[in-house]
Protein backbone atom coordinates (compact mmCIF):
# COMPACT_ATOMS: atom_id res chain seq x y z
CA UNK A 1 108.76 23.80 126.45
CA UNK A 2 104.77 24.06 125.64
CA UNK A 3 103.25 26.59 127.92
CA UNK A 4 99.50 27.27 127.98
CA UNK A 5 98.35 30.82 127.53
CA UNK A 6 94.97 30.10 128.77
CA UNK A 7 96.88 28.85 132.24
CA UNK A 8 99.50 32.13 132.22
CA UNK A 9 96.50 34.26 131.61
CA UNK A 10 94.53 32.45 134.70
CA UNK A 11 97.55 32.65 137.18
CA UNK A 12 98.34 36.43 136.39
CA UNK A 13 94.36 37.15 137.35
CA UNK A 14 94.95 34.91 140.50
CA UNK A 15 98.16 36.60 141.55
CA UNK A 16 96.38 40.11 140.65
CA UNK A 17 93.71 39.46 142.55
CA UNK A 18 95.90 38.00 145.61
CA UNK A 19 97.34 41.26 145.62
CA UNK A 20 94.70 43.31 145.70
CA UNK A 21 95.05 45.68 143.30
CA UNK A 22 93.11 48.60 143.27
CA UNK A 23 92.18 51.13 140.28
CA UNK A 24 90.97 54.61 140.18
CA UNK A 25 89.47 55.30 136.89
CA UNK A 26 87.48 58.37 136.64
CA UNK A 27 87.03 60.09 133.14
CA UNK A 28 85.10 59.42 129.99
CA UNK A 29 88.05 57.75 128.50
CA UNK A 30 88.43 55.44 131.69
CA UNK A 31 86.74 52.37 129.65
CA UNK A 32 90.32 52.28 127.88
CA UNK A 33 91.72 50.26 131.08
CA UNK A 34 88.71 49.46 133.12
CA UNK A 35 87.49 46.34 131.27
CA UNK A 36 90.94 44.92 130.75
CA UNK A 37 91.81 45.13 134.71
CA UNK A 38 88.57 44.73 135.67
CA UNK A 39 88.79 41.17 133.29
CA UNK A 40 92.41 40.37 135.27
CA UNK A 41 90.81 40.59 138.77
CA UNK A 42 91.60 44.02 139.83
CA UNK A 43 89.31 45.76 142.05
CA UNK A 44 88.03 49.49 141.02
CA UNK A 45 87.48 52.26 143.40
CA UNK A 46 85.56 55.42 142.99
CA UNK A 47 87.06 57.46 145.80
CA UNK A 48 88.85 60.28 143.64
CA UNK A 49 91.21 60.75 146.91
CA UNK A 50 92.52 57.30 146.97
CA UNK A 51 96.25 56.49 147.63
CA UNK A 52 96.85 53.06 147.76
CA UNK A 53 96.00 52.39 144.50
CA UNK A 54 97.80 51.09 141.63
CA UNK A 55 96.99 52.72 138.55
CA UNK A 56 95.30 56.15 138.06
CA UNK A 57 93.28 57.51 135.13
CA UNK A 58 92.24 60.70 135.97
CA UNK A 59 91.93 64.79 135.36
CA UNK A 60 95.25 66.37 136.36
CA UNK A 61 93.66 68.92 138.92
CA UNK A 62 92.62 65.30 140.98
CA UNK A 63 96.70 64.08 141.28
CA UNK A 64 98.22 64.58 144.65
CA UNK A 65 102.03 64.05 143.49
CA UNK A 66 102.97 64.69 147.19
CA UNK A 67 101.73 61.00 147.77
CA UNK A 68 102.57 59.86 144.57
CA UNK A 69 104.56 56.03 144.98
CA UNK A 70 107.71 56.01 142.48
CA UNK A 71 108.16 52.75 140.67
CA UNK A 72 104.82 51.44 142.16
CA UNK A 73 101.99 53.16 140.88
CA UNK A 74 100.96 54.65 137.43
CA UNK A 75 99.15 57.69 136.67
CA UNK A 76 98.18 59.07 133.21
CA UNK A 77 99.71 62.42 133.95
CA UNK A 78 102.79 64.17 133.75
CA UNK A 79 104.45 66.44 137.04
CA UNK A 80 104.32 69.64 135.54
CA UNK A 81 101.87 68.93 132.91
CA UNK A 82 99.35 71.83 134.07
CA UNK A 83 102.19 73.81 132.48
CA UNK A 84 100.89 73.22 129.00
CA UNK A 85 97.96 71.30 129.35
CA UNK A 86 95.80 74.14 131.05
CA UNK A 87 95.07 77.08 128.07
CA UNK A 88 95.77 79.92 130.15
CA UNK A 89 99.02 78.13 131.32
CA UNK A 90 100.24 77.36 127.86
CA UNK A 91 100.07 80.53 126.40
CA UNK A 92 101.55 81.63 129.82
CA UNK A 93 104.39 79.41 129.32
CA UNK A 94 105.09 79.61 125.11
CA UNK A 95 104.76 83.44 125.44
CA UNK A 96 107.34 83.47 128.60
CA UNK A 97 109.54 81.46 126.63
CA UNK A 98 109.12 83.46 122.96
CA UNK A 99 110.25 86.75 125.05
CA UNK A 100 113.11 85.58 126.71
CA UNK A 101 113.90 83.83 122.96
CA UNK A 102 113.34 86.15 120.46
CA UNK A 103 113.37 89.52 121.63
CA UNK A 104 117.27 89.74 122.26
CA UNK A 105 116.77 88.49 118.31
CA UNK A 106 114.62 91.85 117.25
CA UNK A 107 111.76 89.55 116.46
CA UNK A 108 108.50 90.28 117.67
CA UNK A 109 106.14 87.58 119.94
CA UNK A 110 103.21 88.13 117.63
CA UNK A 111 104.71 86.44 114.65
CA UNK A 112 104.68 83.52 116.09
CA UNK A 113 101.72 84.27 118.93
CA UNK A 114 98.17 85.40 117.98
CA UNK A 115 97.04 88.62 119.82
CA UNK A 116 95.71 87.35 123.18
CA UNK A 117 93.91 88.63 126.12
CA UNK A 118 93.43 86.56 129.54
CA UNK A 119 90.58 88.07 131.17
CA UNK A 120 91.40 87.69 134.85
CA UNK A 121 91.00 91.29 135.61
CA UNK A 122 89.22 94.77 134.85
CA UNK A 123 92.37 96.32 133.22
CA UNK A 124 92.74 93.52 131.01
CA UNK A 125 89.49 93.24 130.18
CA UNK A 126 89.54 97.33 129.75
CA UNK A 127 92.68 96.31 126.84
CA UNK A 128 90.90 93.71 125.22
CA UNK A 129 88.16 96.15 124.61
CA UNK A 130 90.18 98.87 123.63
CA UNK A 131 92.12 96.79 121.04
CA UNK A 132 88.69 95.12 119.55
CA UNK A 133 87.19 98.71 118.85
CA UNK A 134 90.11 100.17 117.16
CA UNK A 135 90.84 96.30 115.14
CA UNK A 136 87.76 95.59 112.57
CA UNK A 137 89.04 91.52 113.35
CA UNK A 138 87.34 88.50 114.55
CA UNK A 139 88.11 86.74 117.76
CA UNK A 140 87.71 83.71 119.51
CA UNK A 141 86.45 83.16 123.41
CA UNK A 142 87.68 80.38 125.02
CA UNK A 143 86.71 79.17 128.72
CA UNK A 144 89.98 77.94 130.49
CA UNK A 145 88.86 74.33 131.54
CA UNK A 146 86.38 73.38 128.92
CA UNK A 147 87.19 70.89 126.21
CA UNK A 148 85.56 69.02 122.93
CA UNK A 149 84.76 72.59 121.97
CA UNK A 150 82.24 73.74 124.56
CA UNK A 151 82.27 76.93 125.52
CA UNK A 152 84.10 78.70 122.66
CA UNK A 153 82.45 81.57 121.01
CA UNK A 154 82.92 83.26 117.65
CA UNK A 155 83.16 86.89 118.66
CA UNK A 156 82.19 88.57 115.15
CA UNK A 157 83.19 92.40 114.15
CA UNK A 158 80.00 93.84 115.19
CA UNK A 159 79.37 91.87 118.80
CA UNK A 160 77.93 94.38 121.37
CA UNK A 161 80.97 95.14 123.33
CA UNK A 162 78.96 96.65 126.20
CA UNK A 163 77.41 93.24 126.59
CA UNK A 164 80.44 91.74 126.27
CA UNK A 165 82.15 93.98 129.20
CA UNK A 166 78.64 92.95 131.59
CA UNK A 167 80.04 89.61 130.92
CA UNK A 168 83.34 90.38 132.28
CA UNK A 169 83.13 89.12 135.51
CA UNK A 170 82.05 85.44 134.29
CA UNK A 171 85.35 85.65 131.94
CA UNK A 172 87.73 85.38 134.74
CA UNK A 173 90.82 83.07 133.59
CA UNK A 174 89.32 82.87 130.05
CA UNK A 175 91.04 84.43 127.23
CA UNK A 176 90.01 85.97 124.11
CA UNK A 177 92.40 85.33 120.95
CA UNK A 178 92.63 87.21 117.60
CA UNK A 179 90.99 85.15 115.26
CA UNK A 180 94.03 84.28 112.36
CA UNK A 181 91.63 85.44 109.41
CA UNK A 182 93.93 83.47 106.46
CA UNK A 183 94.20 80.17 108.20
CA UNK A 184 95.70 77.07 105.99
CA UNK A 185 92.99 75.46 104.24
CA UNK A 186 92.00 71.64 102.90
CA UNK A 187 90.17 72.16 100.06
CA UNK A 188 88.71 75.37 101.29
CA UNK A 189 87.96 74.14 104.94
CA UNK A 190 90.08 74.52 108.28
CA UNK A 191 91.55 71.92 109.80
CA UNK A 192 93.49 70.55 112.67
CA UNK A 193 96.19 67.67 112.88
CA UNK A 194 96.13 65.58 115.97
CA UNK A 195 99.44 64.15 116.53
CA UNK A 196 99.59 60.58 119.24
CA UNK A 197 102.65 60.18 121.87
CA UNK A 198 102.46 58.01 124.71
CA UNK A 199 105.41 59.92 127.45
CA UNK A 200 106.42 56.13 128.98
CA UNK A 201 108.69 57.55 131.09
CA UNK A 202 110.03 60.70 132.62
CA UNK A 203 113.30 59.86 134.26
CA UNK A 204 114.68 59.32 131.44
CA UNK A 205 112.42 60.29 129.41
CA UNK A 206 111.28 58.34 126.71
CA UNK A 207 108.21 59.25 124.32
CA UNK A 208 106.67 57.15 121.30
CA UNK A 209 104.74 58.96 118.69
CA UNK A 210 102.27 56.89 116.93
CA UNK A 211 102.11 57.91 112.91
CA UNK A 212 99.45 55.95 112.09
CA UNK A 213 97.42 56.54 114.92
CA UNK A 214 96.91 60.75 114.33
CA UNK A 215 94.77 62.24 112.06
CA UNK A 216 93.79 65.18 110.44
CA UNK A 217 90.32 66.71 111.23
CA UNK A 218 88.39 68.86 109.11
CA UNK A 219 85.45 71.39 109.14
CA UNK A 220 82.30 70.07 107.30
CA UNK A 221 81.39 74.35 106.38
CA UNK A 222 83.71 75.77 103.75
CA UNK A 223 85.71 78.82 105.34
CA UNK A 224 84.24 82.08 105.15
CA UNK A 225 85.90 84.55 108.18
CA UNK A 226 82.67 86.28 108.95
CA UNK A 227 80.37 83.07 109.30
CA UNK A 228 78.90 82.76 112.53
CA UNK A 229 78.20 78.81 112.40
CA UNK A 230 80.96 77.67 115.08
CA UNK A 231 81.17 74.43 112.92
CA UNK A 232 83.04 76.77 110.36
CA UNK A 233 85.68 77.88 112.51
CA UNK A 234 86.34 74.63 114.90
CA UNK A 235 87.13 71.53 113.77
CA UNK A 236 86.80 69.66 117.02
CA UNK A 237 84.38 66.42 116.43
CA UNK A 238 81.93 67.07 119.11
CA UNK A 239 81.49 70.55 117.41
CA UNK A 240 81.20 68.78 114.09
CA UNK A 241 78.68 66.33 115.53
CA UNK A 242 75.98 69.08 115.78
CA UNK A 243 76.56 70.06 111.65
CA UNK A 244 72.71 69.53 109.65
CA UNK A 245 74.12 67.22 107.49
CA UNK A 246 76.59 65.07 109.82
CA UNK A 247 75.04 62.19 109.47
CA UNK A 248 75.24 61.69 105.37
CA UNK A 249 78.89 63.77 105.54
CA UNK A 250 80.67 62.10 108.56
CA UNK A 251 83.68 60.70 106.84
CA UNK A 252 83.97 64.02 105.03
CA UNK A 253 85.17 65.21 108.68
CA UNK A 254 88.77 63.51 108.52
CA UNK A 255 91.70 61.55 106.89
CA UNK A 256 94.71 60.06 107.90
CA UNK A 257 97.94 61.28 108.19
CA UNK A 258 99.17 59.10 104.95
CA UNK A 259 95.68 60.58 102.98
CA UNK A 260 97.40 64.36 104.04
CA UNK A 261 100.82 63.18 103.05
């Protein structure tokens, strides 16, 4: 039997459109399904707060799962996610579970946690400052809901603290980590792997992780602890993006997984 893709193709976009269904597609990455549906006859909304919809690509804080549809919509979240996808959150959850874990073991959080402060109130800001004036360390700042970078700040030896504690009030639900000062190098430069699942399915669960798809990202600086250039320290590419010489070194910036391996 000779069937005509052209003619499946054209009767799936007639049947999609016949059923009017509707998209919500609201972040940067959103062109990832937008021109595909959009192409099969699907009709996109912009109202964040829509519920009869059929697929949703959106931030996690905009899913109501109380009117989420079971086996007849799609979102590109996870119930539960904001459990480790949030930073305060995660280290809220991995340091919960490292006490319960190893401490009946005699092993301490810290070796596997780095020092860190969440600075939601005066007393802990009042610890964080206490610890950074008797520690001759580096830390990191990092702003809760920010990604690609933005936001994080190199706080060297010598910051002014008393600056620092005006600022406290604009910290709240930002955290402050202990910068690791011998940090696995790549030829002298920090780096960060980014590993690729795809969580199909939750009940039961079933996760693919993509090999070739992750990479390994690299600073363009070689390391030196007490450099102030952020593009030293983080490794993510919009950071990178703003190095002098980006444009001649941009494939210095990454390999593959197999080029690690």
């Amino acid at each position: 039997m000779n069937v005509n893709p052209t003619k499946v193709d054209e009767d799936f976009n007639e049947r999609i459109s016949i059923d009017g269904r509707i998209f919500f597609a609201g972040t940067d990455k959103a062109r990832v399904i937008s021109e595909i549906l959009e192409q099969r006859g699907w009709s996109r909304t912009k109202d964040r707060n829509v519920t009869n919809f059929t697929i949703k690509w959106c931030l996690a804080n905009q899913v109501d799962w109380t009117k989420f549809q079971e086996g007849k919509q799609l979102i590109n979240n996870i119930p539960g996610q904001l459990a480790f996808s949030d930073k305060i959150n995660l280290w809220y959850t991995v340091r919960d579970y490292l006490q319960k874990r190893y401490t009946q073991n005699g092993k301490h959080m810290q070796t596997f946690l780095a020092m860190t402060f969440v600075l939601d109130d005066e007393n802990e800001v009042a610890e964080f400052l206490r610890v950074y004036k008797k520690q001759n360390r580096t830390w990191i700042y990092k702003p809760r809901y920010n990604y690609a970078g933005r936001g994080i700040t190199v706080l060297p030896v010598h910051s002014d603290l008393s600056t620092i504690f005006k600022l406290k009030i604009t910290w709240i639900s930002n955290a402050t980590v202990i910068y690791i000062s011998r940090p696995l190098l790549i030829k002298g430069r920090k780096f960060d792997i980014r590993v690729h699942w795809l969580v199909a399915w939750t009940k039961p669960l079933l996760v693919f992780y993509n090999h070739n798809a992750s990479v390994v990202r690299l600073s363009l600086n070689l390391y030196r602890e007490f450099d102030c250039d952020r593009t030293t320290h983080l490794t993510n590419l919009s950071v990178q993006e703003s190095h002098s010489r980006y444009a001649f070194l941009q494939e210095s910036t990454g390999m593959t997984i197999n080029q690690l391996n």
